[in-house]
C-alpha atoms as a PDB file:
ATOM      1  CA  UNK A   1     -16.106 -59.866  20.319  1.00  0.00           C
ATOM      2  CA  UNK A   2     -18.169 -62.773  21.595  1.00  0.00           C
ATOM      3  CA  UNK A   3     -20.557 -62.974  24.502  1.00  0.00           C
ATOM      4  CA  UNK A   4     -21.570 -65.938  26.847  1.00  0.00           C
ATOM      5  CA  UNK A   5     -24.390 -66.750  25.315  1.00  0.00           C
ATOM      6  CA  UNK A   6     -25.641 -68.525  29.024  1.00  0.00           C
ATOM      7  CA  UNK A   7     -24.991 -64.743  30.579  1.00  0.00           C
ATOM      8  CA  UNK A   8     -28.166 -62.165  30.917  1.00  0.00           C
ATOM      9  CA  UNK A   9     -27.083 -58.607  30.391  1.00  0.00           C
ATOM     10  CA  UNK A  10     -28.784 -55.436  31.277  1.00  0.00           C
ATOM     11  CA  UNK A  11     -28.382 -53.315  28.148  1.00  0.00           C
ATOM     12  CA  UNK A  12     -28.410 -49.304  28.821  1.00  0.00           C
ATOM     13  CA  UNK A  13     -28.650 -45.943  27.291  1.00  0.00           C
ATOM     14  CA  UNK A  14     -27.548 -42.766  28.453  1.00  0.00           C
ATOM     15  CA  UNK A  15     -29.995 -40.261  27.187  1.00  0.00           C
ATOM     16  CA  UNK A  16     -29.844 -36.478  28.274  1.00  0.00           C
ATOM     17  CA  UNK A  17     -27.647 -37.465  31.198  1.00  0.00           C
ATOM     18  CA  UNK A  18     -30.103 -39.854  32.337  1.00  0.00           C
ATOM     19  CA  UNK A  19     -29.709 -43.986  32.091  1.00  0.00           C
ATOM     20  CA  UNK A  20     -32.177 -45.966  30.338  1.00  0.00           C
ATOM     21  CA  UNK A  21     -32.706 -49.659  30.589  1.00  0.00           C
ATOM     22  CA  UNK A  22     -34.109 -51.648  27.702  1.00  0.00           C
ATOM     23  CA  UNK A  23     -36.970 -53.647  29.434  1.00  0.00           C
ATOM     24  CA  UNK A  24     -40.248 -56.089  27.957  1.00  0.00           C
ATOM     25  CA  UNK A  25     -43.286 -55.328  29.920  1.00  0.00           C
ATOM     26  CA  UNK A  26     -44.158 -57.644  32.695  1.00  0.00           C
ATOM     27  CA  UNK A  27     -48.241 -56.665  31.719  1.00  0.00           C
ATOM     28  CA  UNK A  28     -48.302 -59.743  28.985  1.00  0.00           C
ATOM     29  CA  UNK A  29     -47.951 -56.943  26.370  1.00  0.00           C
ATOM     30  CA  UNK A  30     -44.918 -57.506  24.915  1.00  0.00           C
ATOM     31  CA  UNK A  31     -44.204 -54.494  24.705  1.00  0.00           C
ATOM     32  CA  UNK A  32     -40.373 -53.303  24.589  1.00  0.00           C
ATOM     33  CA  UNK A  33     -39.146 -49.847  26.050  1.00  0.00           C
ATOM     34  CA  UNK A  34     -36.846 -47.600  27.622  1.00  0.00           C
ATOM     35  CA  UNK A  35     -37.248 -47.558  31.761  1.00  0.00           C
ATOM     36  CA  UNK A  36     -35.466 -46.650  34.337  1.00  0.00           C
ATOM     37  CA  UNK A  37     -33.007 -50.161  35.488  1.00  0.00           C
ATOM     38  CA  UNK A  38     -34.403 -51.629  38.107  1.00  0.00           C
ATOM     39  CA  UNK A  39     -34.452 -55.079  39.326  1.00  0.00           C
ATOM     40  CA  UNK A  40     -36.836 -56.431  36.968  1.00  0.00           C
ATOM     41  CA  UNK A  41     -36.751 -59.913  34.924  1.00  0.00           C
ATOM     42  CA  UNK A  42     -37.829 -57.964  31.763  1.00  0.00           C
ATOM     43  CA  UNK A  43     -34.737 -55.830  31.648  1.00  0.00           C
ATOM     44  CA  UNK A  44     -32.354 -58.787  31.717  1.00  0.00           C
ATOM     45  CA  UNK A  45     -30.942 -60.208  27.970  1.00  0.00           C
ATOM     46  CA  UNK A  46     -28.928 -62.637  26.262  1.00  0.00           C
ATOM     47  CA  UNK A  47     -27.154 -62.522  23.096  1.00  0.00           C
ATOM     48  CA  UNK A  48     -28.302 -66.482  21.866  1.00  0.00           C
ATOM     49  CA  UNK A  49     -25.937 -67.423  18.821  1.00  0.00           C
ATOM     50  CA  UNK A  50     -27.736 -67.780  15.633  1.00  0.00           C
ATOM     51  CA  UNK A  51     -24.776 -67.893  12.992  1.00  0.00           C
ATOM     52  CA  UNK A  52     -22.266 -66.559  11.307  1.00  0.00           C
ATOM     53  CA  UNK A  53     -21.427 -64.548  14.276  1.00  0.00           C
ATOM     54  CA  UNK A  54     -25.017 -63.397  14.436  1.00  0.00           C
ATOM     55  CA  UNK A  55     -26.811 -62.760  17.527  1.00  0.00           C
ATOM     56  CA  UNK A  56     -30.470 -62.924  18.553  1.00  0.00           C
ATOM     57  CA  UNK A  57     -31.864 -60.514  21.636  1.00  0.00           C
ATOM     58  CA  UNK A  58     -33.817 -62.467  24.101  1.00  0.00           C
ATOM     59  CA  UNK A  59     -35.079 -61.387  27.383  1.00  0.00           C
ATOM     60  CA  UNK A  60     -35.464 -63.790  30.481  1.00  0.00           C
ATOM     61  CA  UNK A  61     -38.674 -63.046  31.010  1.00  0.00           C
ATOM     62  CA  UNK A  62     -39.946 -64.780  27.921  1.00  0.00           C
ATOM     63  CA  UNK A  63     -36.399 -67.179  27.934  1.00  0.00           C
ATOM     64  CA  UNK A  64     -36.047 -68.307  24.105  1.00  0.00           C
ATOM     65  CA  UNK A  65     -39.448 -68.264  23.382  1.00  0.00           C
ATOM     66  CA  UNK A  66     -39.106 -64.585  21.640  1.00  0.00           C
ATOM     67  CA  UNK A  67     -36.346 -62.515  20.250  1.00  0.00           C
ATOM     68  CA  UNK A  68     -36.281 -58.458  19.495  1.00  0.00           C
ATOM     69  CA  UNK A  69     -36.948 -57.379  16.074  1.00  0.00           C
ATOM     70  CA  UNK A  70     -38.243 -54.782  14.027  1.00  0.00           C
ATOM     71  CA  UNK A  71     -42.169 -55.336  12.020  1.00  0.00           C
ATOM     72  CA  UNK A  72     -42.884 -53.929   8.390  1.00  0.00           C
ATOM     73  CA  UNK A  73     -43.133 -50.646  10.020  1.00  0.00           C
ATOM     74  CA  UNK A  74     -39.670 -49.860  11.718  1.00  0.00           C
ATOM     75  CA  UNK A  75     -41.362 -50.583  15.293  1.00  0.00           C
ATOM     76  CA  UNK A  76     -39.434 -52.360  17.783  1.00  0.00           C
ATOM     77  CA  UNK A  77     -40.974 -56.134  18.543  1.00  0.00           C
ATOM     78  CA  UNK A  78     -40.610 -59.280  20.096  1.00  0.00           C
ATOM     79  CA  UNK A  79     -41.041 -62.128  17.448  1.00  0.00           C
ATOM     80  CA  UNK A  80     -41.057 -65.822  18.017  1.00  0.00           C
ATOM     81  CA  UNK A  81     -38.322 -68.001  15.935  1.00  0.00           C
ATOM     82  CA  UNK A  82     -40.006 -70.089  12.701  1.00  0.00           C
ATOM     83  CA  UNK A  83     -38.129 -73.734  13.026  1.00  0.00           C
ATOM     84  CA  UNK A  84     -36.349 -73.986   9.633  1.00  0.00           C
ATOM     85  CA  UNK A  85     -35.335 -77.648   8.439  1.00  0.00           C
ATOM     86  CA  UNK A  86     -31.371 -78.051   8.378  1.00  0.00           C
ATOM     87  CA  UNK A  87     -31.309 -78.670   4.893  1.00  0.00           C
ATOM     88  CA  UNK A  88     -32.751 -75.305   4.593  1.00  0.00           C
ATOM     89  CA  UNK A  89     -29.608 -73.675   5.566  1.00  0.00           C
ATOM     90  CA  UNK A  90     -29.597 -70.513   8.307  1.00  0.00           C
ATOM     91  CA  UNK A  91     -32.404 -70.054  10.451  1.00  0.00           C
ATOM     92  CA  UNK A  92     -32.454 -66.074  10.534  1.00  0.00           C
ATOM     93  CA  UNK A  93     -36.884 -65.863  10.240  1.00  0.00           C
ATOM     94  CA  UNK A  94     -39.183 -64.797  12.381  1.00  0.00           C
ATOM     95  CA  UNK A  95     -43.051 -64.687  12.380  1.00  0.00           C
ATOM     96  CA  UNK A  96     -44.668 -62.050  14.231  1.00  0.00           C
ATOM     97  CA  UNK A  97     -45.719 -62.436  18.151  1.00  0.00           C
ATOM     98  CA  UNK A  98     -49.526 -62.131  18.966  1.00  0.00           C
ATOM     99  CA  UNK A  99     -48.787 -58.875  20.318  1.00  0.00           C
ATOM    100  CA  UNK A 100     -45.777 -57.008  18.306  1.00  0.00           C
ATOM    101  CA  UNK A 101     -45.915 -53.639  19.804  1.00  0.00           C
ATOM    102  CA  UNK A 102     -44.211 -50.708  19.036  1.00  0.00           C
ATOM    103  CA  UNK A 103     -41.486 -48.904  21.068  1.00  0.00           C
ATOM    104  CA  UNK A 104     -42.729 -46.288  23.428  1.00  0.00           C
END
């Protein structure tokens, strides 16, 4: 499957008959979660090649400043990308945001 990579998606959930829209806070938090879709910047994505067919999650309201992840404790994150030297090979890293919050 590939994706348009230039393309923001709104990426759902249907959860006890009831759609879900994965959304980043608009309060500066960072903070990732389940809302209701609405027209909102934060619940827009793109799937931004990385390699190998790998994909990284980035919202438009932070462009490709931050990806989703998940932090030594299972949470759900944003995390910016570490710049890895070519020679280094693939640049799959990422350090931890100011504000890596967990999934409420």
């Amino acid at each position: 499957m590939t994706f348009d990579s230039t393309h923001y998606y709104r990426l759902t959930a249907h959860v006890s008959g009831k759609e879900y829209a994965l959304e980043v806070s608009a309060d500066g938090s960072d903070r990732v979660m389940l809302s209701e879709p609405a027209d909102s910047i934060g619940q827009f994505w793109k799937l931004a090649p990385i390699s190998d067919g790998r994909y990284a999650l980035r919202t438009a309201y932070w462009g490709d400043g931050l990806s989703l992840a998940m932090d030594k404790q299972r949470s759900v994150c944003l995390r910016r990308p570490i710049p890895r030297p070519a020679s280094r090979g693939i640049c799959n890293r990422t350090a931890a945001a100011p504000a890596c919050s967990s999934m409420s």
